[in-house]
N, C-alpha and C. Protein backbone atom coordinates (compact mmCIF):
# COMPACT_ATOMS: atom_id res chain seq x y z
N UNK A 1 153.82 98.52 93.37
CA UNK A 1 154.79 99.55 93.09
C UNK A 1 154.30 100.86 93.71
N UNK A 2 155.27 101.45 94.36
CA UNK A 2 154.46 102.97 94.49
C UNK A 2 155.28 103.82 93.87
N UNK A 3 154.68 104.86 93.87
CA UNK A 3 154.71 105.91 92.81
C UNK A 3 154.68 107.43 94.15
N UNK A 4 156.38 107.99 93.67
CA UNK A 4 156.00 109.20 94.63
C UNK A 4 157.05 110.33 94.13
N UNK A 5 156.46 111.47 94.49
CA UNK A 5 156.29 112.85 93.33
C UNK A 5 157.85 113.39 94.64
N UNK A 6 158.93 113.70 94.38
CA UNK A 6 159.96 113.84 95.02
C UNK A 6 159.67 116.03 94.30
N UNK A 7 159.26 116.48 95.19
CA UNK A 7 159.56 118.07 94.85
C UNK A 7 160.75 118.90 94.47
N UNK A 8 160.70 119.41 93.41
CA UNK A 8 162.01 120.14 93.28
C UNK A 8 161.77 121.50 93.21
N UNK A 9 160.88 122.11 93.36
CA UNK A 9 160.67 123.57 93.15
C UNK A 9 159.23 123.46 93.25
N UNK A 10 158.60 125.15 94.21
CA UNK A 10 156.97 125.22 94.26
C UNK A 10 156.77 126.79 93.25
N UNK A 11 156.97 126.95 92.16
CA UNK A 11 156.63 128.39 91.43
C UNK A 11 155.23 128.43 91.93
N UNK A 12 155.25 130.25 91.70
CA UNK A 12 153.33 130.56 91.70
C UNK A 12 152.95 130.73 90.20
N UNK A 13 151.88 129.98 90.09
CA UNK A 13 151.71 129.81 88.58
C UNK A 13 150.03 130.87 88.56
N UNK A 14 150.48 131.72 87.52
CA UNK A 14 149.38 133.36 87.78
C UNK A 14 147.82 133.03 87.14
N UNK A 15 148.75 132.27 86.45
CA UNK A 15 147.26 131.69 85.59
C UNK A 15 145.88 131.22 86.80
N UNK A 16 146.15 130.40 87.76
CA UNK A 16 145.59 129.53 88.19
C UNK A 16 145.91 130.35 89.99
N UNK A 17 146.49 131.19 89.96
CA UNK A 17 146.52 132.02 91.56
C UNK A 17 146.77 130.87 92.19
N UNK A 18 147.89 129.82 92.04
CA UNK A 18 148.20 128.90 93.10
C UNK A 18 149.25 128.17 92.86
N UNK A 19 150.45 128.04 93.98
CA UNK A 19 151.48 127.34 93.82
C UNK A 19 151.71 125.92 93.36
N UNK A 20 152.73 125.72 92.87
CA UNK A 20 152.30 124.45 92.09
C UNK A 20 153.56 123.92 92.21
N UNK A 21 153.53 121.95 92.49
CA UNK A 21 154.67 121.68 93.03
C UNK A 21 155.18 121.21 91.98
N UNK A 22 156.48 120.97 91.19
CA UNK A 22 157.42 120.60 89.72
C UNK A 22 157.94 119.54 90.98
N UNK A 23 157.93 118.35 90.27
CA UNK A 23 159.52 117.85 90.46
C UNK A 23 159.39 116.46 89.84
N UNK A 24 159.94 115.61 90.69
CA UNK A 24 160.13 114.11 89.27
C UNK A 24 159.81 113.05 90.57
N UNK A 25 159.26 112.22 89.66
CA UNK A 25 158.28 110.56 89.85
C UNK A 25 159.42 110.19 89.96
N UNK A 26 159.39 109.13 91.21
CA UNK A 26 159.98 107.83 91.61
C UNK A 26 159.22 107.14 91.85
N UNK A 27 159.43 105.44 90.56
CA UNK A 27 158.90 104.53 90.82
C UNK A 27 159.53 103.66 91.54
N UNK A 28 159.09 103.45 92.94
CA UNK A 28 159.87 102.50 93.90
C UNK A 28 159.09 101.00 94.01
N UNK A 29 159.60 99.88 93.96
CA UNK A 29 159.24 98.38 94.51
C UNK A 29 160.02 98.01 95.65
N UNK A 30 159.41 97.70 96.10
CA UNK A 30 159.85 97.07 97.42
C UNK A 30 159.79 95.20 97.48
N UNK A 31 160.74 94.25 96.84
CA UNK A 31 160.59 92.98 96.11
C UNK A 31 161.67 91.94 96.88
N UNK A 32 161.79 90.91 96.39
CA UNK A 32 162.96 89.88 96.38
C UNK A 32 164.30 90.48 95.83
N UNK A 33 164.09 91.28 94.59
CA UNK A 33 164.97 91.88 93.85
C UNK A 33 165.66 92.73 94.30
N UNK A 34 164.59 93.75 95.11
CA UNK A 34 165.31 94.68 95.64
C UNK A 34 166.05 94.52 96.81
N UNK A 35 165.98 93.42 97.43
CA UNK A 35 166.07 92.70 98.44
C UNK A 35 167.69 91.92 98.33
N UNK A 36 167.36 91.39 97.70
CA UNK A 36 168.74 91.22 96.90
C UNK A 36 169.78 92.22 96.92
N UNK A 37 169.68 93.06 96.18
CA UNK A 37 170.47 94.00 95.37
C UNK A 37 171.33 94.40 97.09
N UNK A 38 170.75 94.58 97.88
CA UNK A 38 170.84 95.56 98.89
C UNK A 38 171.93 94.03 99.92
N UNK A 39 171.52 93.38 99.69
CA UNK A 39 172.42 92.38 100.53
C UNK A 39 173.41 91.93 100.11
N UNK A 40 173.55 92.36 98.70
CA UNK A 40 174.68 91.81 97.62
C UNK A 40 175.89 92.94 98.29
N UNK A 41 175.41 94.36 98.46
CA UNK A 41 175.99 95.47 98.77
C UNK A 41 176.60 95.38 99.99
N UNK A 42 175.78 94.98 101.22
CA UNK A 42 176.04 95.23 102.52
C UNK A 42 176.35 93.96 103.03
N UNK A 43 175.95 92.95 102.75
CA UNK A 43 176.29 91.36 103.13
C UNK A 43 175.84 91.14 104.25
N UNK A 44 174.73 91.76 104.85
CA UNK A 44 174.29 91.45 105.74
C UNK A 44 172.69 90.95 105.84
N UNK A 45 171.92 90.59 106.67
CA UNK A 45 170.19 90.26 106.50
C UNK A 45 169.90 91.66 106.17
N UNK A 46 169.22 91.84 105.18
CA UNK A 46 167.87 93.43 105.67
C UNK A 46 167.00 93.28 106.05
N UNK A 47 166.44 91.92 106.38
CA UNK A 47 164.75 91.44 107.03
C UNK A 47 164.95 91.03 108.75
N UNK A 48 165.80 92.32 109.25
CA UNK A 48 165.84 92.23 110.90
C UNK A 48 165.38 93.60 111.51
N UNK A 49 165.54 93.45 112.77
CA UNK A 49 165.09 94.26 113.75
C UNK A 49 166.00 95.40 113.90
N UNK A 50 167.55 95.25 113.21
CA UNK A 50 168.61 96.13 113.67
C UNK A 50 168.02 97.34 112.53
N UNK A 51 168.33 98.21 113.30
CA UNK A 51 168.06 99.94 112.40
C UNK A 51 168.91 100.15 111.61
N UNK A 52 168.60 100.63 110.43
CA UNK A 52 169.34 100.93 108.72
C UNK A 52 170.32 102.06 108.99
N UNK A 53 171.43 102.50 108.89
CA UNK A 53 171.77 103.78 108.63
C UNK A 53 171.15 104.68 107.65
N UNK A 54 171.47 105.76 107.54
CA UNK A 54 170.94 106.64 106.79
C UNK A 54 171.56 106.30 105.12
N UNK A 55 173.06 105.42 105.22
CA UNK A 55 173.36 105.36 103.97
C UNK A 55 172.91 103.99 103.75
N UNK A 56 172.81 103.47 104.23
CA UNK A 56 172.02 101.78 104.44
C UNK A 56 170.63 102.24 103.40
N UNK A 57 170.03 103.19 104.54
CA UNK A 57 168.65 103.23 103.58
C UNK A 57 168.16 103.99 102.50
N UNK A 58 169.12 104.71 102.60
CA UNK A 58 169.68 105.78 100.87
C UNK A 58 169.53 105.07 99.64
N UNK A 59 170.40 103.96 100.59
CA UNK A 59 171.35 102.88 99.31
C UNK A 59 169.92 102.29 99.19
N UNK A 60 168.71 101.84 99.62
CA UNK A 60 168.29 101.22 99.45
C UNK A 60 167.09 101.49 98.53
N UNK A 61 166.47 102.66 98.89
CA UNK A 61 165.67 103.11 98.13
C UNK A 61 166.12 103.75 96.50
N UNK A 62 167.76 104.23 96.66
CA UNK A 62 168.14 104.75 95.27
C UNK A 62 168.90 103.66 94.28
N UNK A 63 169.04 102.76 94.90
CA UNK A 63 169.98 101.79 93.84
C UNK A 63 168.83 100.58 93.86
N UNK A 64 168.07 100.20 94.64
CA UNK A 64 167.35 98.87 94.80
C UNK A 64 165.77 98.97 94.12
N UNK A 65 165.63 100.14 95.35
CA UNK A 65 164.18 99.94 94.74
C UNK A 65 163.94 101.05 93.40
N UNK A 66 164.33 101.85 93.13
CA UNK A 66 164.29 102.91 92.31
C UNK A 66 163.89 102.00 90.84
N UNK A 67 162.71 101.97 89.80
CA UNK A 67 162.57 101.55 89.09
C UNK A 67 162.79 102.70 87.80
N UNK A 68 162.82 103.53 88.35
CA UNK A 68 162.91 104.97 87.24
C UNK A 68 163.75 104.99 86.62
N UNK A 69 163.52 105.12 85.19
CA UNK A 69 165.09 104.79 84.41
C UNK A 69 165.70 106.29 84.21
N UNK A 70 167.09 106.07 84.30
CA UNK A 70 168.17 107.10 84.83
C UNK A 70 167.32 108.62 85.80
N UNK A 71 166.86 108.30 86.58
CA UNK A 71 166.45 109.72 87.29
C UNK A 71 167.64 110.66 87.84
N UNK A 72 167.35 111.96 88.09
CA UNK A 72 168.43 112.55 88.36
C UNK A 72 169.20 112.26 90.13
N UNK A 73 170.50 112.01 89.83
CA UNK A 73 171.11 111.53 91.03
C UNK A 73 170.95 112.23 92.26
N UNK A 74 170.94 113.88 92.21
CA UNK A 74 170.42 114.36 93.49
C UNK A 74 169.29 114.69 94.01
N UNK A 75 168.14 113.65 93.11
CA UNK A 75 167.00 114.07 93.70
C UNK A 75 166.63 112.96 94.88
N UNK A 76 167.46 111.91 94.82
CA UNK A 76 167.94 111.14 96.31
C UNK A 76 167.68 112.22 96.94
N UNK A 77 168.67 113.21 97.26
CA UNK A 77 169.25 113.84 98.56
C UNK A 77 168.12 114.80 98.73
N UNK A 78 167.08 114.64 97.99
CA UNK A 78 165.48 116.21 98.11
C UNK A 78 164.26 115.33 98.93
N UNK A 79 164.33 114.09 99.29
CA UNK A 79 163.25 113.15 99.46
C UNK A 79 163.15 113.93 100.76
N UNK A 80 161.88 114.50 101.28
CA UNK A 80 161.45 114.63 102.12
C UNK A 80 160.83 113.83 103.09
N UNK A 81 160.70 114.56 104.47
CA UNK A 81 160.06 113.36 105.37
C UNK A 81 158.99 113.16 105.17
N UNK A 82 157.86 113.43 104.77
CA UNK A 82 156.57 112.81 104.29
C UNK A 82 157.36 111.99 102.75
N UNK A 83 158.00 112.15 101.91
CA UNK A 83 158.38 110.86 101.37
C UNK A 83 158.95 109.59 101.88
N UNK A 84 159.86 109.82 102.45
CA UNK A 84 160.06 108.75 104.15
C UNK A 84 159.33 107.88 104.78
N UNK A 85 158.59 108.53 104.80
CA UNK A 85 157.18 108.33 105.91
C UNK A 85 156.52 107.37 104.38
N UNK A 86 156.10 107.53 103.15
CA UNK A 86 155.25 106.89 102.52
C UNK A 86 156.14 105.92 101.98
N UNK A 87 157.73 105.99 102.16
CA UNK A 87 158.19 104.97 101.62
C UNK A 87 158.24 103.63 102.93
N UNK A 88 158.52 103.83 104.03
CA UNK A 88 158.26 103.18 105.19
C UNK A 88 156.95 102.91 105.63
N UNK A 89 155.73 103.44 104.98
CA UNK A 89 154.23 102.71 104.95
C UNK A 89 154.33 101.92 103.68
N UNK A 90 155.10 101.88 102.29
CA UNK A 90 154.66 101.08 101.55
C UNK A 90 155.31 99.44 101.91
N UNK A 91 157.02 99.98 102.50
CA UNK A 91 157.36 98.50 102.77
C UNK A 91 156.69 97.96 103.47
N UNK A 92 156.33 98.24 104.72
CA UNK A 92 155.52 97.74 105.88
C UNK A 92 154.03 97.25 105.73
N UNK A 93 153.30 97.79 104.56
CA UNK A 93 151.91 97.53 103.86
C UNK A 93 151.82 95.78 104.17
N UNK A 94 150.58 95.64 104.14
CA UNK A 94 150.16 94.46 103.80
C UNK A 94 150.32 93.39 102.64
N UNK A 95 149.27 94.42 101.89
CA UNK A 95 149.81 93.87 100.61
C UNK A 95 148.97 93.12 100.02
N UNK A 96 147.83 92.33 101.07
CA UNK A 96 147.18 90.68 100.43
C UNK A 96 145.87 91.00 101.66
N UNK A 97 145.16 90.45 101.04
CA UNK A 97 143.38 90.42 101.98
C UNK A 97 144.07 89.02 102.77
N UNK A 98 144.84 88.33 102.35
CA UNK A 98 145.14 86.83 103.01
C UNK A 98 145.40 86.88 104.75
N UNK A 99 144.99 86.29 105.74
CA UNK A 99 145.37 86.53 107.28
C UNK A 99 145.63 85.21 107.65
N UNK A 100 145.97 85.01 108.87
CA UNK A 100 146.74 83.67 109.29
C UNK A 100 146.16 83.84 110.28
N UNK A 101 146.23 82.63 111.16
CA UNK A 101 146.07 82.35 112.82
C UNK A 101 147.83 82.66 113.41
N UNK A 102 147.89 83.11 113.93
CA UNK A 102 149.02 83.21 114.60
C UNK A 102 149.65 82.34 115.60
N UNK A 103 150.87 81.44 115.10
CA UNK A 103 151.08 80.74 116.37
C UNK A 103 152.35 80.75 117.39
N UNK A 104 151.19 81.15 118.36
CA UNK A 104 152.35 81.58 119.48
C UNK A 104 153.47 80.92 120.23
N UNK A 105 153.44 79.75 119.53
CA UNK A 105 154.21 79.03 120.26
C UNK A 105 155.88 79.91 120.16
N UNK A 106 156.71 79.46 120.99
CA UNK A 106 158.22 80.11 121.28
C UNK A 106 159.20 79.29 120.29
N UNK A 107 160.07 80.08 120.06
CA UNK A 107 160.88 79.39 118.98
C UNK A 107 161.99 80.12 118.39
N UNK A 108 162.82 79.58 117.37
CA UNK A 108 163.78 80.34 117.18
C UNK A 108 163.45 80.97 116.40
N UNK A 109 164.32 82.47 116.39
CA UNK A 109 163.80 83.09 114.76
C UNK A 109 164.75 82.74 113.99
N UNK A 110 164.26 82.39 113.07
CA UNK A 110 165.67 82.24 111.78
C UNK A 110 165.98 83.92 110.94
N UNK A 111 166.75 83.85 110.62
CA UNK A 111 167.14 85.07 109.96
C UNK A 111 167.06 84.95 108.66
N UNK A 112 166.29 85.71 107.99
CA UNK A 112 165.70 85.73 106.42
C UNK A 112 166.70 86.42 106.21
N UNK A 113 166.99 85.64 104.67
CA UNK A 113 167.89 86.74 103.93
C UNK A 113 167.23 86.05 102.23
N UNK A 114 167.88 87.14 101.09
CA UNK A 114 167.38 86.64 99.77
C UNK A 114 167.47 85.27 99.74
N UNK A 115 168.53 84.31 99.75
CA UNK A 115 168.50 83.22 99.24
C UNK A 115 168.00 82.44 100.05
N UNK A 116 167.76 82.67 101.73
CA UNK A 116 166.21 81.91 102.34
C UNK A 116 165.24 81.37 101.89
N UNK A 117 164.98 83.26 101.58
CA UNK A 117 163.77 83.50 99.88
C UNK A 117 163.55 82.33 99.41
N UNK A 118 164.79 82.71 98.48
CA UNK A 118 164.98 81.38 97.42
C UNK A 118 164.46 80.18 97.34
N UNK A 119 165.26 79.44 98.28
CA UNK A 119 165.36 78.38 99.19
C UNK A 119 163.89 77.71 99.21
N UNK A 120 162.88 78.94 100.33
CA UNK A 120 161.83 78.44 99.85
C UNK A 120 160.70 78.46 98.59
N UNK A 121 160.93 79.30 98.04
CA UNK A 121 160.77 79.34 96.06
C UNK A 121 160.86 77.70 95.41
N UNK A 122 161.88 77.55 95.97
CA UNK A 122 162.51 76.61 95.09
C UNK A 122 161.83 75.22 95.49
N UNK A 123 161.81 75.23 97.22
CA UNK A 123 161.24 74.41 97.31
C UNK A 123 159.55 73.95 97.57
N UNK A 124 158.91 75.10 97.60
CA UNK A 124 157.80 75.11 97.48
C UNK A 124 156.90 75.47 95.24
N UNK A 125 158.48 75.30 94.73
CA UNK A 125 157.95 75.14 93.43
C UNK A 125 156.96 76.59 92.91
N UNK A 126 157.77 77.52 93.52
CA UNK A 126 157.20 79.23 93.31
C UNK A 126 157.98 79.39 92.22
N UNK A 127 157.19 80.16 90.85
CA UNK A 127 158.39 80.62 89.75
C UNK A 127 158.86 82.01 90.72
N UNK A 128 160.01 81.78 90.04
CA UNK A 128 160.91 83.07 90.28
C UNK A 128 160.37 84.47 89.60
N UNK A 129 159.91 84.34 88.52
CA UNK A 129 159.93 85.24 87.44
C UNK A 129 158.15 84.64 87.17
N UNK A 130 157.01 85.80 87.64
CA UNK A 130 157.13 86.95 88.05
C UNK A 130 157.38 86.99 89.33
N UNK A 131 157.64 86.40 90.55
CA UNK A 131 157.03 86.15 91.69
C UNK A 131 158.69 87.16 92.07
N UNK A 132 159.60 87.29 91.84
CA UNK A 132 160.87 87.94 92.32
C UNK A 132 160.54 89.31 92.40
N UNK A 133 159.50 90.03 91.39
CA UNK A 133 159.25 91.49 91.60
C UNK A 133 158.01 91.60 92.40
N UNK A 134 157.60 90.98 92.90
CA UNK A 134 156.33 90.73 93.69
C UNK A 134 156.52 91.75 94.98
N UNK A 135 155.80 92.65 95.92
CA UNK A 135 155.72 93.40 96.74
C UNK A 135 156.31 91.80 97.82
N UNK A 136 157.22 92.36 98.66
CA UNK A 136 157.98 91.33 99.54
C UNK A 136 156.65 90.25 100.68
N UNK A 137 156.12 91.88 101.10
CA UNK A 137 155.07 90.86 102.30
C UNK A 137 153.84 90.17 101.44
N UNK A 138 153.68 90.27 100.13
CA UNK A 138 152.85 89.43 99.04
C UNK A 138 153.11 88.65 99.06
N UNK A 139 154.62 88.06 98.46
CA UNK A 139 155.59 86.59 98.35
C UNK A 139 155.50 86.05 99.61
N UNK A 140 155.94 86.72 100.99
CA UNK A 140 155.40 86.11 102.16
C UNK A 140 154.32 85.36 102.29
N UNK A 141 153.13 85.83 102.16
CA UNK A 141 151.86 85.43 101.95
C UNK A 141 151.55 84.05 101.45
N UNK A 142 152.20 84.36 99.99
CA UNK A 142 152.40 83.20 99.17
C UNK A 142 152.93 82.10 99.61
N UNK A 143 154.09 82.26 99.94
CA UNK A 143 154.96 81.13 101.15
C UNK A 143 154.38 80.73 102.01
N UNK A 144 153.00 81.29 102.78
CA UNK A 144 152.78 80.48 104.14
C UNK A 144 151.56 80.14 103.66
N UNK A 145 150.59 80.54 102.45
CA UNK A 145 149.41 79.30 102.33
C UNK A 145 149.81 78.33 101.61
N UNK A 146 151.24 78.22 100.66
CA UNK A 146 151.73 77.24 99.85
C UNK A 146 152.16 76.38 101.15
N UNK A 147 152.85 76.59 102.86
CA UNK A 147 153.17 76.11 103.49
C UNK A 147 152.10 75.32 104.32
N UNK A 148 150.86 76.19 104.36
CA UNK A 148 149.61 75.77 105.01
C UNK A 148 148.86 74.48 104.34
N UNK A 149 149.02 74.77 102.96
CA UNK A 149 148.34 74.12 102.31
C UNK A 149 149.27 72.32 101.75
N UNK A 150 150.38 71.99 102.48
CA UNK A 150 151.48 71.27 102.30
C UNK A 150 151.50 70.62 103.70
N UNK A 151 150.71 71.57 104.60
CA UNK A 151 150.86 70.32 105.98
C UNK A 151 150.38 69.61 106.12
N UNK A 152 150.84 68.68 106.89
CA UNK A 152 150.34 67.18 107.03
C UNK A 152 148.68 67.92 107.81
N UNK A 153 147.86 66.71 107.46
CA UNK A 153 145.81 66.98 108.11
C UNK A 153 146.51 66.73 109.60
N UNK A 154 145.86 67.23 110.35
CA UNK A 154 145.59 66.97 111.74
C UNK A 154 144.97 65.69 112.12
N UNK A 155 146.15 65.27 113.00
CA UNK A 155 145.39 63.47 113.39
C UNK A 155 144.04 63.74 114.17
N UNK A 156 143.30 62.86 114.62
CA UNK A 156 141.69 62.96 115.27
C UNK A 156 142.59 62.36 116.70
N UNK A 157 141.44 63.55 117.49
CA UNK A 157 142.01 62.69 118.87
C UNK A 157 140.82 61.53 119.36
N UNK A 158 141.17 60.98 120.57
CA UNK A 158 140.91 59.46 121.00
C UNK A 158 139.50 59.89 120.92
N UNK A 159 138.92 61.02 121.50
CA UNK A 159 137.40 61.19 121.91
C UNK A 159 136.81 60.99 120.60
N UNK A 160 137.28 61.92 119.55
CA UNK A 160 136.65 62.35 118.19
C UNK A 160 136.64 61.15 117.51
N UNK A 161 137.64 59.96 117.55
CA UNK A 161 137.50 59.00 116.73
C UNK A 161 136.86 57.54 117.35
N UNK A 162 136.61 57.94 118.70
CA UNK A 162 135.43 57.03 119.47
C UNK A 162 134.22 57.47 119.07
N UNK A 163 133.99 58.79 118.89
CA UNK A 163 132.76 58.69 118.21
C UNK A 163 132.17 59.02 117.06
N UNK A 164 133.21 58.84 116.29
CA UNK A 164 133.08 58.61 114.79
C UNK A 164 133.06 56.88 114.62
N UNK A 165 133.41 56.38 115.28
CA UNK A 165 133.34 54.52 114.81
C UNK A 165 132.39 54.13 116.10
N UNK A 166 131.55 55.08 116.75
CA UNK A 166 130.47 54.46 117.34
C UNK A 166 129.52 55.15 115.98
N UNK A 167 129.48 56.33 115.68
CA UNK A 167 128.43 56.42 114.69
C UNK A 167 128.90 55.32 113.77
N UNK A 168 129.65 54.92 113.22
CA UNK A 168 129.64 54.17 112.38
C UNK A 168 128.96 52.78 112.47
N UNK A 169 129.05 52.48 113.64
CA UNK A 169 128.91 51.33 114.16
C UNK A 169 127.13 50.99 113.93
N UNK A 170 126.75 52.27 114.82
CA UNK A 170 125.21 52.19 114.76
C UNK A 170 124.72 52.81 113.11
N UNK A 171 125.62 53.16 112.58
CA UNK A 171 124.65 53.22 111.07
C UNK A 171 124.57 51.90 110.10
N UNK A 172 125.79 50.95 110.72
CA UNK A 172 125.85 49.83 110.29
C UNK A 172 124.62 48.71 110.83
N UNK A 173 124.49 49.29 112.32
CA UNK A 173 124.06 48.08 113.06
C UNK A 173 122.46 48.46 111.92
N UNK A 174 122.10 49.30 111.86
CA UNK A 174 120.62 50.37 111.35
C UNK A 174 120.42 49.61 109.82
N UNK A 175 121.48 49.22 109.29
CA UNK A 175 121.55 48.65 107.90
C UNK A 175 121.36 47.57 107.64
N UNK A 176 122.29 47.02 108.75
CA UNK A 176 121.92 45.50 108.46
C UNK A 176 120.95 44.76 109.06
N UNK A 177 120.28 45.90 109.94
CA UNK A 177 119.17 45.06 111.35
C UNK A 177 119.80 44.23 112.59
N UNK A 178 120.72 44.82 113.01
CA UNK A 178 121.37 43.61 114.12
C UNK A 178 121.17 44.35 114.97
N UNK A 179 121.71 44.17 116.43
CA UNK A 179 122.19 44.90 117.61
C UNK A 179 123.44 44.30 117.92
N UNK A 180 124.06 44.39 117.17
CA UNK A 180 126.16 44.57 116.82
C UNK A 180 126.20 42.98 116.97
């Protein structure tokens, strides 16, 4: 979840000879949920390459991710660009110490949308609940060692298994005293 201080006024406070910033906490998630909410609205993917409008991403941060209960409605319209900026480093965050090998092979992209999500939730046997409020590229994470860990072993090639059944051979021949 992040947590970010939206300014509404800087008074000089005399006590302390230094300006001081007032304004109100937004708790934002960035989730499945929120993920949701926002595609229910627009009916389109939000996990692409095409650029958000400004009311696209309004909508997204004030109706989706906004966890703050009833905050005031125009403090949407006060979010500054360093709030911007930290709300577009938290989606984009990591999220997980977890890393992958990357494989380059060429291919299609499929287009994620919530019930993709789902889809694979469901079929990789992920609860929904807590895993739906989960930071998005976390649940990712989750999805590809539950996927990693579900693939078929790697067959042995011809070399590797010639000389695994020649060692075998000679630990046998070593056991029983023969020469094969």
């Amino acid at each position: 979840m992040l947590r970010i201080l939206v300014p509404t006024s800087e008074p000089f406070d005399e006590a302390i000879q230094q300006f001081v910033i007032v304004g109100v906490e937004l708790d934002l998630e960035h989730s499945l949920e929120s993920l949701s909410k926002w595609e229910e609205n627009f009916e389109k993917p939000f996990l692409t390459d095409d650029e958000k409008t400004a009311e696209e991403t309004l909508f997204y941060i004030q109706h989706c991710m906004c966890r703050t209960k009833n905050p005031p409605g125009e403090i949407f319209q006060k979010l500054s660009k360093e709030n911007h900026d930290e709300i577009q480093n938290y989606i984009t965050a990591k999220r997980t110490a977890t890393w992958f090998k990357e494989d380059k092979r060429p291919g299609t992209r499929q287009i994620i949308t919530a019930e993709v999500i789902e889809g694979w939730m469901v079929q990789l046997q992920i609860p929904f609940e807590p895993c739906r409020y989960w930071h998005l590229n976390r649940l990712f994470t989750l999805i590809k060692v539950c996927n990693e860990q579900n693939k078929p072993k790697k067959k042995m090639g011809r070399s590797d298994a010639a000389r695994q059944q020649a060692a075998l051979n000679a630990q046998r021949q070593a056991q029983m005293g023969t020469r094969g």
